[in-house]
PDB file of N, CA and C in Angstrom:
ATOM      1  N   UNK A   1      -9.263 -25.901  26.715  1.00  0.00           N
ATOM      2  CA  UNK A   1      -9.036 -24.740  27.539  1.00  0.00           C
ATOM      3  C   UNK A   1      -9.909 -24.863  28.787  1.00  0.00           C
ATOM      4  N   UNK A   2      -9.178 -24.644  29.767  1.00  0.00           N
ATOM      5  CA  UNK A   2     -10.035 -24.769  31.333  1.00  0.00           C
ATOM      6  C   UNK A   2     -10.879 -23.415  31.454  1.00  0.00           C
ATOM      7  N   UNK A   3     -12.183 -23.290  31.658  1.00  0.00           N
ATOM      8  CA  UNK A   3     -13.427 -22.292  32.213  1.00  0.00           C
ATOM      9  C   UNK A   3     -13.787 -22.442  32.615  1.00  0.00           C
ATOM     10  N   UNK A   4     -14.206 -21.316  33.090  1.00  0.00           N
ATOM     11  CA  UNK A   4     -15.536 -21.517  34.394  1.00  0.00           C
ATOM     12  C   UNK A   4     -16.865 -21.204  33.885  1.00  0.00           C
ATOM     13  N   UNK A   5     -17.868 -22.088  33.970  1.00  0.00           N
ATOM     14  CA  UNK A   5     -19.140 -21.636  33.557  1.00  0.00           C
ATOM     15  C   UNK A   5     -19.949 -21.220  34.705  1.00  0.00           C
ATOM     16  N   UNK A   6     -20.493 -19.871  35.231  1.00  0.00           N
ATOM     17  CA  UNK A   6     -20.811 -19.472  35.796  1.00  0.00           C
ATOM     18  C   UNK A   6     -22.803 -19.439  35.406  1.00  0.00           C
ATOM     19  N   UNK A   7     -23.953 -19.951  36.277  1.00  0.00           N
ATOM     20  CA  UNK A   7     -25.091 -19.935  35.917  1.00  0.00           C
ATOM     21  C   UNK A   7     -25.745 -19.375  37.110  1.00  0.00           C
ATOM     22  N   UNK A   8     -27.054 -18.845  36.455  1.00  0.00           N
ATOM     23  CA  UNK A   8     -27.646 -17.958  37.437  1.00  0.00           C
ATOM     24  C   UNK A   8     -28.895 -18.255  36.945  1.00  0.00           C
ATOM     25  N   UNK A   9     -29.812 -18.420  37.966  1.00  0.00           N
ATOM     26  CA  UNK A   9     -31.046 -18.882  37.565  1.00  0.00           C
ATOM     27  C   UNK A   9     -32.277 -18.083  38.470  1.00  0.00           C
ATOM     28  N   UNK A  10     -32.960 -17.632  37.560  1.00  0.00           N
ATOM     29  CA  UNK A  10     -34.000 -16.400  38.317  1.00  0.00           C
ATOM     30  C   UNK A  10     -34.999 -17.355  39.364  1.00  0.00           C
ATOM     31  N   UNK A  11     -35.555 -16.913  40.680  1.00  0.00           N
ATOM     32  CA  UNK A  11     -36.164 -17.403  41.537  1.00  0.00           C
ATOM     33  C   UNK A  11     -37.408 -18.251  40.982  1.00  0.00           C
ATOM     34  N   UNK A  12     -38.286 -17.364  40.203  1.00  0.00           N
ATOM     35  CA  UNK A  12     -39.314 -17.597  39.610  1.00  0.00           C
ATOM     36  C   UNK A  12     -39.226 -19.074  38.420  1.00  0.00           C
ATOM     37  N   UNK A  13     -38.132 -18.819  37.855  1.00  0.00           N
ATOM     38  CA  UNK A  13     -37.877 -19.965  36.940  1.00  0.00           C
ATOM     39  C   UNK A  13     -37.408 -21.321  37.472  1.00  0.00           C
ATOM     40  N   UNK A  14     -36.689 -21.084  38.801  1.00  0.00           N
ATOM     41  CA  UNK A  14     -35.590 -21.796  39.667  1.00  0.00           C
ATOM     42  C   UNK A  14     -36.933 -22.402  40.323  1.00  0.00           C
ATOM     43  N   UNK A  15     -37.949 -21.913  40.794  1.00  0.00           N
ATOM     44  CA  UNK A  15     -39.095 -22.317  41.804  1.00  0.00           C
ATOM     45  C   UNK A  15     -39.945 -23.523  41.036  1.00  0.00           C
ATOM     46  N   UNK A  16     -40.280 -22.894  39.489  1.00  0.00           N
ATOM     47  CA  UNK A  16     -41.132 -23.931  38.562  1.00  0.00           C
ATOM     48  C   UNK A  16     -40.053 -25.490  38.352  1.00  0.00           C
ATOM     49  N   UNK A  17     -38.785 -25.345  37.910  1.00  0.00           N
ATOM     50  CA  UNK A  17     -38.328 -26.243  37.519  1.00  0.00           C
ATOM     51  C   UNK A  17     -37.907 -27.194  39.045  1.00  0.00           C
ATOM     52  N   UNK A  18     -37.837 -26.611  40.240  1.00  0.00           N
ATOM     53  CA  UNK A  18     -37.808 -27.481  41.051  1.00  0.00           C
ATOM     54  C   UNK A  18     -39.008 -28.265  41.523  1.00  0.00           C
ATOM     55  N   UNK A  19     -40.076 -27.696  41.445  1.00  0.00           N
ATOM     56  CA  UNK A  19     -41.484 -28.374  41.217  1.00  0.00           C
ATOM     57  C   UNK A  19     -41.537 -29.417  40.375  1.00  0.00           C
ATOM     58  N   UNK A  20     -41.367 -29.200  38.975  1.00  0.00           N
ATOM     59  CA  UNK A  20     -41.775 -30.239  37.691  1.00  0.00           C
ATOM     60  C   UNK A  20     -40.380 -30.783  37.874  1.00  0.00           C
ATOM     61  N   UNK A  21     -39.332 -30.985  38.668  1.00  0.00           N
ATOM     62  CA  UNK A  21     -38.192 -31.819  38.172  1.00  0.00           C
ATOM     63  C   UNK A  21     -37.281 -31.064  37.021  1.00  0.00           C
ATOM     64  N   UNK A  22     -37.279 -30.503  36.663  1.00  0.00           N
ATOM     65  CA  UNK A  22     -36.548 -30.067  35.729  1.00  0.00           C
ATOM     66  C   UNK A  22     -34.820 -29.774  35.950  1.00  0.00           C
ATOM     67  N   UNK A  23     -34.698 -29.189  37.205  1.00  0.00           N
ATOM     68  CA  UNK A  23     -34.111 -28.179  38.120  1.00  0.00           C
ATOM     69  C   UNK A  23     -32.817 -29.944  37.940  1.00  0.00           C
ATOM     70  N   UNK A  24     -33.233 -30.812  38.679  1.00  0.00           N
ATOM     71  CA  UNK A  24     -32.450 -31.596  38.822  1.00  0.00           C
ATOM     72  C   UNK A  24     -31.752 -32.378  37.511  1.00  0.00           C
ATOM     73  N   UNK A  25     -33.258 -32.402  37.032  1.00  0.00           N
ATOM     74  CA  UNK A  25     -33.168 -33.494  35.124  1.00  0.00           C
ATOM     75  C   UNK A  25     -31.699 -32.185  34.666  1.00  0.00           C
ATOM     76  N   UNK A  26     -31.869 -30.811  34.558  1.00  0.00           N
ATOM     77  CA  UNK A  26     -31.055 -29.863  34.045  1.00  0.00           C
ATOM     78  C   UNK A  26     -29.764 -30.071  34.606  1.00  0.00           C
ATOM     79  N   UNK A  27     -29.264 -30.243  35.699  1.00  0.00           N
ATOM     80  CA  UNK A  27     -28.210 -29.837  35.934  1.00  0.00           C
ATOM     81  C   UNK A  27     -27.360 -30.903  36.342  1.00  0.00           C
ATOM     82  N   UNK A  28     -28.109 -32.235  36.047  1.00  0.00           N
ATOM     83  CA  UNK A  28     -27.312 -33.284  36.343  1.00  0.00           C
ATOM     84  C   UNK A  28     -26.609 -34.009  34.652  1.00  0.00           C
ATOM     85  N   UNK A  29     -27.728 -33.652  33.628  1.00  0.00           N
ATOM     86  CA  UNK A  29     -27.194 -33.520  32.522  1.00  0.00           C
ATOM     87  C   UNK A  29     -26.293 -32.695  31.629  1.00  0.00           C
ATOM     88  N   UNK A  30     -26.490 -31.445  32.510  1.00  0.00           N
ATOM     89  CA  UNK A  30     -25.097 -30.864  32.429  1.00  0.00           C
ATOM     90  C   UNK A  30     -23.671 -31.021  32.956  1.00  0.00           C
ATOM     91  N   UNK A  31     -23.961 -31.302  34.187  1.00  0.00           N
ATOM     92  CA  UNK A  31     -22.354 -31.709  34.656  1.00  0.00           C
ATOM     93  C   UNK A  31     -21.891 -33.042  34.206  1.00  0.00           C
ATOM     94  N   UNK A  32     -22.958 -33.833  33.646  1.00  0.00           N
ATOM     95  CA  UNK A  32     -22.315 -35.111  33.207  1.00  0.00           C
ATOM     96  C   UNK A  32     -21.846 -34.969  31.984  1.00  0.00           C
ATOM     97  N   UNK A  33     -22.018 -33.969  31.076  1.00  0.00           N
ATOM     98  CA  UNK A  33     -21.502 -33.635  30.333  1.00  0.00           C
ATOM     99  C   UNK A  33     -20.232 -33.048  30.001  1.00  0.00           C
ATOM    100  N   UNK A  34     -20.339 -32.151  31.061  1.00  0.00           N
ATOM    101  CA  UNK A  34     -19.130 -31.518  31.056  1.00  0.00           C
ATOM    102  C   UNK A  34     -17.612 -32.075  32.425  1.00  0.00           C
ATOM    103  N   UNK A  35     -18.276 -32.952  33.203  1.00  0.00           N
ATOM    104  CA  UNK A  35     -17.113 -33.901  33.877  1.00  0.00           C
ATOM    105  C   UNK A  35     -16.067 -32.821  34.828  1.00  0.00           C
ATOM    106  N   UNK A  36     -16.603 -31.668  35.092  1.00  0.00           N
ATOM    107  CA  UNK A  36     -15.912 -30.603  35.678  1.00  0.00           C
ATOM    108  C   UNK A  36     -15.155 -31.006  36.601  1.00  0.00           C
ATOM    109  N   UNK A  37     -14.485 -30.341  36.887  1.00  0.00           N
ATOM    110  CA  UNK A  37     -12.711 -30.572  38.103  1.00  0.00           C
ATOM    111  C   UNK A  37     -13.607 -29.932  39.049  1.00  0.00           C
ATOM    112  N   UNK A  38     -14.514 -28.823  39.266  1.00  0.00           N
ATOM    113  CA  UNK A  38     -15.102 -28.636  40.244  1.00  0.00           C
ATOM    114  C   UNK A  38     -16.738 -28.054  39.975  1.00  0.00           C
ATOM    115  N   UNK A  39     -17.276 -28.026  40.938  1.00  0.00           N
ATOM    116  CA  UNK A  39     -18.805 -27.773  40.737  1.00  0.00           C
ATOM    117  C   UNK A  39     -19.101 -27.018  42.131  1.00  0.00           C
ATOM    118  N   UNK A  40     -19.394 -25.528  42.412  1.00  0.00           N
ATOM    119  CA  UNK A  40     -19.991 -24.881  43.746  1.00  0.00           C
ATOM    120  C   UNK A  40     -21.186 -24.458  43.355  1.00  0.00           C
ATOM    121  N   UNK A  41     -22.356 -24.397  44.648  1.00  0.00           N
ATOM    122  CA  UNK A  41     -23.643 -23.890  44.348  1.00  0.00           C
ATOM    123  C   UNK A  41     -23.524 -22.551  45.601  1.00  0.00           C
ATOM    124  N   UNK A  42     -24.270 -22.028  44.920  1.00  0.00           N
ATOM    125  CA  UNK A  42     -24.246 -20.677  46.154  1.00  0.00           C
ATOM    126  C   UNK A  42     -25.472 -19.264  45.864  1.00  0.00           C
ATOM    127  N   UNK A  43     -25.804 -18.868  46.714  1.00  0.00           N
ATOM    128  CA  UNK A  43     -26.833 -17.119  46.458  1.00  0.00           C
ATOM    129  C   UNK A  43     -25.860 -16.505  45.959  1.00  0.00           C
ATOM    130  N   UNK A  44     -26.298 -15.840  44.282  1.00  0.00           N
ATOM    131  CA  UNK A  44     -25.962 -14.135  44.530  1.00  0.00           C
ATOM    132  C   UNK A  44     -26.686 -14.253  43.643  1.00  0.00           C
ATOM    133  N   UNK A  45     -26.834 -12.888  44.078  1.00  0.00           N
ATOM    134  CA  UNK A  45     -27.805 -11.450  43.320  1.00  0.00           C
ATOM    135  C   UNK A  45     -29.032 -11.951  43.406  1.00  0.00           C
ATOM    136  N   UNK A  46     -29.327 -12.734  44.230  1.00  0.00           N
ATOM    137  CA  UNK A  46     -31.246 -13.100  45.152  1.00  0.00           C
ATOM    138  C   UNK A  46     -31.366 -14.069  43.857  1.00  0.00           C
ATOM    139  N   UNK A  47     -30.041 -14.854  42.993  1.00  0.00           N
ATOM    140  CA  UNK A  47     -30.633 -15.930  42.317  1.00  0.00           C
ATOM    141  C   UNK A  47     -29.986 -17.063  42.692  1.00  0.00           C
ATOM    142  N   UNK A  48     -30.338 -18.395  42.338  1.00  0.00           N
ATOM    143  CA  UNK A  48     -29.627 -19.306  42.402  1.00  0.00           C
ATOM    144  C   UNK A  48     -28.889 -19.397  41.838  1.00  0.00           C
ATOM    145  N   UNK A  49     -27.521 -19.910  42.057  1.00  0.00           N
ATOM    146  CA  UNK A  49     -26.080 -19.347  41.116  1.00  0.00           C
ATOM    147  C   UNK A  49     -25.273 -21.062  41.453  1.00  0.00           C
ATOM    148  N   UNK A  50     -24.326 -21.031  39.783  1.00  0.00           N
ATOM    149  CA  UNK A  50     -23.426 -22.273  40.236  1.00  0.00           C
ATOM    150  C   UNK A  50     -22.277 -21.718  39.223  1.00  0.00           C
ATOM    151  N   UNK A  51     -20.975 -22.045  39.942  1.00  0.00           N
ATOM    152  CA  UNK A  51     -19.782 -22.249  39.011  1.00  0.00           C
ATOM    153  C   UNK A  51     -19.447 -23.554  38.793  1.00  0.00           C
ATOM    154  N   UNK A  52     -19.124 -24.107  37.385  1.00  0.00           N
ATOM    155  CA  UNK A  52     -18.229 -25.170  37.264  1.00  0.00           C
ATOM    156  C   UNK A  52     -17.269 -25.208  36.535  1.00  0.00           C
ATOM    157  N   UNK A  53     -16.068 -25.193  37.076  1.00  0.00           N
ATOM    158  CA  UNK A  53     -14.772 -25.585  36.070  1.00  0.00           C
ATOM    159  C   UNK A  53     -14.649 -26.768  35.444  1.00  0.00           C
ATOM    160  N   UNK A  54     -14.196 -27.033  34.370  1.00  0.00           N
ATOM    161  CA  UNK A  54     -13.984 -27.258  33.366  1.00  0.00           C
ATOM    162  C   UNK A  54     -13.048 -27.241  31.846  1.00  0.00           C
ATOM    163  N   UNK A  55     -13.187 -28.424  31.659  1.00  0.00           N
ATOM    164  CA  UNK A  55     -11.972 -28.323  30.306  1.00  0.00           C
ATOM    165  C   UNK A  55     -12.750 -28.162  28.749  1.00  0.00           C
ATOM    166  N   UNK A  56     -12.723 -26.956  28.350  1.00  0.00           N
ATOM    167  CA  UNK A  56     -13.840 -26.769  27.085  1.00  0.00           C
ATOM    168  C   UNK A  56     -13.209 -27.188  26.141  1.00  0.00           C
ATOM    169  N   UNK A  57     -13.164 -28.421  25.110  1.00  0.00           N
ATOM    170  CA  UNK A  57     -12.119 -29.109  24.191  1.00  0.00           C
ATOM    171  C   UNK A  57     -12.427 -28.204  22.702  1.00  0.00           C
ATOM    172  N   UNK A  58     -13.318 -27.851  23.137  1.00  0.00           N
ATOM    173  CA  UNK A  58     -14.394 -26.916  20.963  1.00  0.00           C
ATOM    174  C   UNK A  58     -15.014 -26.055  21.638  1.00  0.00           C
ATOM    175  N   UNK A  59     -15.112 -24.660  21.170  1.00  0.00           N
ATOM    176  CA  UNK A  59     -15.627 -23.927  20.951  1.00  0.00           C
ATOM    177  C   UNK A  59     -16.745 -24.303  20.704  1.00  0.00           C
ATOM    178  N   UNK A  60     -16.936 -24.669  19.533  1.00  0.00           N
ATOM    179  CA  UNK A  60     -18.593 -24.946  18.998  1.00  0.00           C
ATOM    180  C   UNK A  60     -19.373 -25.733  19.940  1.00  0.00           C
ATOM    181  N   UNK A  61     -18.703 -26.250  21.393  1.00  0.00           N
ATOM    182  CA  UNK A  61     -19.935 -26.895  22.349  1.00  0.00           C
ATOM    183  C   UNK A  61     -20.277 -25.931  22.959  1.00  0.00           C
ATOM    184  N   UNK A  62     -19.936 -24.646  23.181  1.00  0.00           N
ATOM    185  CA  UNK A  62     -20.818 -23.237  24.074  1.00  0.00           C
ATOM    186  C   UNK A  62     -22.419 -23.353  23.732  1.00  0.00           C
ATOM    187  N   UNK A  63     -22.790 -23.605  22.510  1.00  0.00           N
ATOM    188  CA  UNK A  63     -24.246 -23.484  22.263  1.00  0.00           C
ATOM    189  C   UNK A  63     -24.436 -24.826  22.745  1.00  0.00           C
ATOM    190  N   UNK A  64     -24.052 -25.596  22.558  1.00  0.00           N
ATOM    191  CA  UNK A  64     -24.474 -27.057  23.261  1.00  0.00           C
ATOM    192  C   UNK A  64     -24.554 -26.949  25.297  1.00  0.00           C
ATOM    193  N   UNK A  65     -23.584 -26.411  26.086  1.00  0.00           N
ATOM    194  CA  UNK A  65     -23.457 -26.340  27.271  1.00  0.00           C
ATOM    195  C   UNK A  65     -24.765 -25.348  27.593  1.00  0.00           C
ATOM    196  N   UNK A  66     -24.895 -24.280  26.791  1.00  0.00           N
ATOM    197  CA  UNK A  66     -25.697 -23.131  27.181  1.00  0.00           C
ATOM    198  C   UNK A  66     -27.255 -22.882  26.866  1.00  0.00           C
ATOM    199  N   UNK A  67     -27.716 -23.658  25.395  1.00  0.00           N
ATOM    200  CA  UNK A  67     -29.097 -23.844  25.199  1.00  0.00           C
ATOM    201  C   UNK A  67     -29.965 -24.112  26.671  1.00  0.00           C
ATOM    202  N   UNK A  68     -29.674 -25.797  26.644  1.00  0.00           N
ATOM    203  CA  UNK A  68     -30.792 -26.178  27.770  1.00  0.00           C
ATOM    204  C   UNK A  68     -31.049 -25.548  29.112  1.00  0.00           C
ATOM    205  N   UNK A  69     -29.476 -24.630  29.441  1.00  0.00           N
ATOM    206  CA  UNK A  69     -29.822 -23.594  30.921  1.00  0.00           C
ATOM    207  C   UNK A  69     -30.752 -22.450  30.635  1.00  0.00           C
ATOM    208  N   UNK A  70     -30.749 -22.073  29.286  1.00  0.00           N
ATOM    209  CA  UNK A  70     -31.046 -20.904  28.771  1.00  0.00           C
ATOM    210  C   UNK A  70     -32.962 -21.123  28.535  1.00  0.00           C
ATOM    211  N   UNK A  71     -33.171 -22.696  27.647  1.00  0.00           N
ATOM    212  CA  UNK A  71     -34.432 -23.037  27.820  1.00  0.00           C
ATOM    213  C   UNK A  71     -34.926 -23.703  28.862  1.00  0.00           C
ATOM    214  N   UNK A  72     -34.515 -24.705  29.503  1.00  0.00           N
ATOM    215  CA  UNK A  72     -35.334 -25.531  30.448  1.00  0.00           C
ATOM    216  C   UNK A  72     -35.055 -24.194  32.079  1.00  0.00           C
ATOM    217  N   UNK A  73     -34.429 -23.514  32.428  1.00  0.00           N
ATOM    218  CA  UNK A  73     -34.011 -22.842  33.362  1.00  0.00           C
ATOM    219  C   UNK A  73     -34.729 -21.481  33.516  1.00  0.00           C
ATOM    220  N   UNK A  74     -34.389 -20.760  32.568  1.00  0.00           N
ATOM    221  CA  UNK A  74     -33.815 -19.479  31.893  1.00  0.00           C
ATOM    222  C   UNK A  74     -32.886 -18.864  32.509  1.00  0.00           C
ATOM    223  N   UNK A  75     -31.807 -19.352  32.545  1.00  0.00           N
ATOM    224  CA  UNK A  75     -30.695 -19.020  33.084  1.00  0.00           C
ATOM    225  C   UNK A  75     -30.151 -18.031  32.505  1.00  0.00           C
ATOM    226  N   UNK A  76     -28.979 -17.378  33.151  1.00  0.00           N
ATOM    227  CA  UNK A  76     -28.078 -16.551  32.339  1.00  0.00           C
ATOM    228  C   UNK A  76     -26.736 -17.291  32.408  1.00  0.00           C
ATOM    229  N   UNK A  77     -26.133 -17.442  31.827  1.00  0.00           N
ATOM    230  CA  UNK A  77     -24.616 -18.106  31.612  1.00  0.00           C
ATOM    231  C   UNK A  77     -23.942 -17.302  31.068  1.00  0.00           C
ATOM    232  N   UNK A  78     -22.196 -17.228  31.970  1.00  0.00           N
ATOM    233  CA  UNK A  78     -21.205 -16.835  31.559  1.00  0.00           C
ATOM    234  C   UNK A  78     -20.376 -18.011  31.180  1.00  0.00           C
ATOM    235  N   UNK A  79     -19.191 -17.793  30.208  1.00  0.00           N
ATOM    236  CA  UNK A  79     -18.383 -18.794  29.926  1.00  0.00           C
ATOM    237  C   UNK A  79     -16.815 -17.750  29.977  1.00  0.00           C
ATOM    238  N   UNK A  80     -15.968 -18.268  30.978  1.00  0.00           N
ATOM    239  CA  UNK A  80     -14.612 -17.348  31.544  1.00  0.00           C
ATOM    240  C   UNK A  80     -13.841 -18.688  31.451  1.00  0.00           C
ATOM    241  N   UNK A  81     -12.438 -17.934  30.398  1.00  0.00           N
ATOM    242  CA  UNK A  81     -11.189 -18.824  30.576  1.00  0.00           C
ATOM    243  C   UNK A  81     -10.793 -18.213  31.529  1.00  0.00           C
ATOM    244  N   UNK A  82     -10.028 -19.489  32.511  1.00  0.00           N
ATOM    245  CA  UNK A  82      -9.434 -19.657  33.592  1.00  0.00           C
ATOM    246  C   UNK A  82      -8.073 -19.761  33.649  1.00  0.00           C
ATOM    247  N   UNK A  83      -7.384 -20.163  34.652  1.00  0.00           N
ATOM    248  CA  UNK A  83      -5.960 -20.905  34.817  1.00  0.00           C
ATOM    249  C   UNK A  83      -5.630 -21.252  36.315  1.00  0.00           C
ATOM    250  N   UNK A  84      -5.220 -22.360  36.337  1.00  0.00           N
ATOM    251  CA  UNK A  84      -5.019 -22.862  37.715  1.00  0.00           C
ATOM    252  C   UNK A  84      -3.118 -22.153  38.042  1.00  0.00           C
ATOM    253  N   UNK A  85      -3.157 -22.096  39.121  1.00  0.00           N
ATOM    254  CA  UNK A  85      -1.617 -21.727  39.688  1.00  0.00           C
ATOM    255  C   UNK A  85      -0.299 -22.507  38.626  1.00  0.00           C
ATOM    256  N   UNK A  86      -0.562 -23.332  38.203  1.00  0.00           N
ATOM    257  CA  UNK A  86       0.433 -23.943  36.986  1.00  0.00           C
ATOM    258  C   UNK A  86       0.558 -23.208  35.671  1.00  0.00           C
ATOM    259  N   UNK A  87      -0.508 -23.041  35.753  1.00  0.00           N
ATOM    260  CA  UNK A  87      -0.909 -21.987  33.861  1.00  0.00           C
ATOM    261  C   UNK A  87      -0.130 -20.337  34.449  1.00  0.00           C
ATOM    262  N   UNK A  88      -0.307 -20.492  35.439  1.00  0.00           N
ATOM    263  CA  UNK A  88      -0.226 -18.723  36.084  1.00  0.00           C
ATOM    264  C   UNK A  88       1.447 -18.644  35.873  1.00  0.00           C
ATOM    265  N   UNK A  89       1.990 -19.542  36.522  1.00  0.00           N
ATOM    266  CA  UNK A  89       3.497 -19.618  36.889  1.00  0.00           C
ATOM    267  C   UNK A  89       3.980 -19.849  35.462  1.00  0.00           C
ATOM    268  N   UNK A  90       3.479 -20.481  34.319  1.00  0.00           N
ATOM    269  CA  UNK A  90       3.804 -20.691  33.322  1.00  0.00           C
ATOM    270  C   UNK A  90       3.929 -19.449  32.199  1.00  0.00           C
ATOM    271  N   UNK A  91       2.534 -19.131  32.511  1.00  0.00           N
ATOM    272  CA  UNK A  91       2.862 -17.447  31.734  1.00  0.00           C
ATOM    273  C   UNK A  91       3.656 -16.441  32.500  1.00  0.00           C
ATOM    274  N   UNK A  92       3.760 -16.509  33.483  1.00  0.00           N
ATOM    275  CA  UNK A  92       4.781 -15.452  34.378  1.00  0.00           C
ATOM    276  C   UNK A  92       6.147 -15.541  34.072  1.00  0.00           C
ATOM    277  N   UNK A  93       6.421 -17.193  33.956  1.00  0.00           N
ATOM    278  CA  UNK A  93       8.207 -17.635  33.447  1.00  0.00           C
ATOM    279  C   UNK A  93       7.777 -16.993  31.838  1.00  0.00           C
ATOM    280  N   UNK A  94       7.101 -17.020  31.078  1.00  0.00           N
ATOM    281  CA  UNK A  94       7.528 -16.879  29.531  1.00  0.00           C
ATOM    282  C   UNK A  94       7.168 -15.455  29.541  1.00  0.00           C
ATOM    283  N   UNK A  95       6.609 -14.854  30.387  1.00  0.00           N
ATOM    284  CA  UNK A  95       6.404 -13.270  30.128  1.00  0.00           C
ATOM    285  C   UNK A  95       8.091 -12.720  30.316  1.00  0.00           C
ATOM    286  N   UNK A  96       8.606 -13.333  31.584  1.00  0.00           N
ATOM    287  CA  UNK A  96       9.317 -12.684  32.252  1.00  0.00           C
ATOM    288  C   UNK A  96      10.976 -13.007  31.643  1.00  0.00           C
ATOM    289  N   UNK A  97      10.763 -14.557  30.768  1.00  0.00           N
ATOM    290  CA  UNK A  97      11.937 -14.760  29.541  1.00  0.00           C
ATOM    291  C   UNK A  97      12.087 -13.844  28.260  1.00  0.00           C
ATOM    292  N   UNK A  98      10.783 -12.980  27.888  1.00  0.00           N
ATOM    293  CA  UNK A  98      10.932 -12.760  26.859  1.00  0.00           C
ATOM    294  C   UNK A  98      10.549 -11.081  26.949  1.00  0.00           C
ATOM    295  N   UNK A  99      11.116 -10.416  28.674  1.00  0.00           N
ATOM    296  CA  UNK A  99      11.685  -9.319  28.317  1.00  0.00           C
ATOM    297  C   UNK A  99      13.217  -8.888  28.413  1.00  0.00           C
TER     298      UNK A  99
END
């Protein structure tokens, strides 16, 4: 299933781990993990914030994707199923067959 993992990382935590390396060691082992179709960095809410889409194959890797943001970071992470314009048009034809 394609999601977006949305991360947010408090200034204070975001400030230490870019000091000790962490900041980079963290988030380069995450996206290599997860091989995302896309990756944006951007401000909100006065934290450092990233979305990456993604194809989540198990459930049971959420605690795997989300631990190390949660410890090496202290991030907050969302995990949102998505759909690209193909998935959209796809449920629109079978909504719209099966009234």
């Amino acid at each position: 299933m394609r999601v977006c993992l949305k991360v947010q990382i408090p200034v204070e935590a975001g400030n230490k781990a870019i000091m000790n390396g962490d900041m980079s060691k963290t988030l380069k082992a995450t996206l290599d993990k997860l091989n995302p179709e896309a990756t944006y960095f951007f401000p909100q809410d006065g934290m450092r914030s990233m979305m990456v889409f993604f194809d989540l194959k198990d459930p049971s890797q959420m605690p795997v994707i989300s631990e190390p943001l949660f410890e090496e970071l202290h991030a907050e992470t969302y995990l949102t199923p998505v759909m690209n314009i193909d998935d959209l048009m796809k449920g629109l034809k079978t909504l719209q067959e099966n009234r």
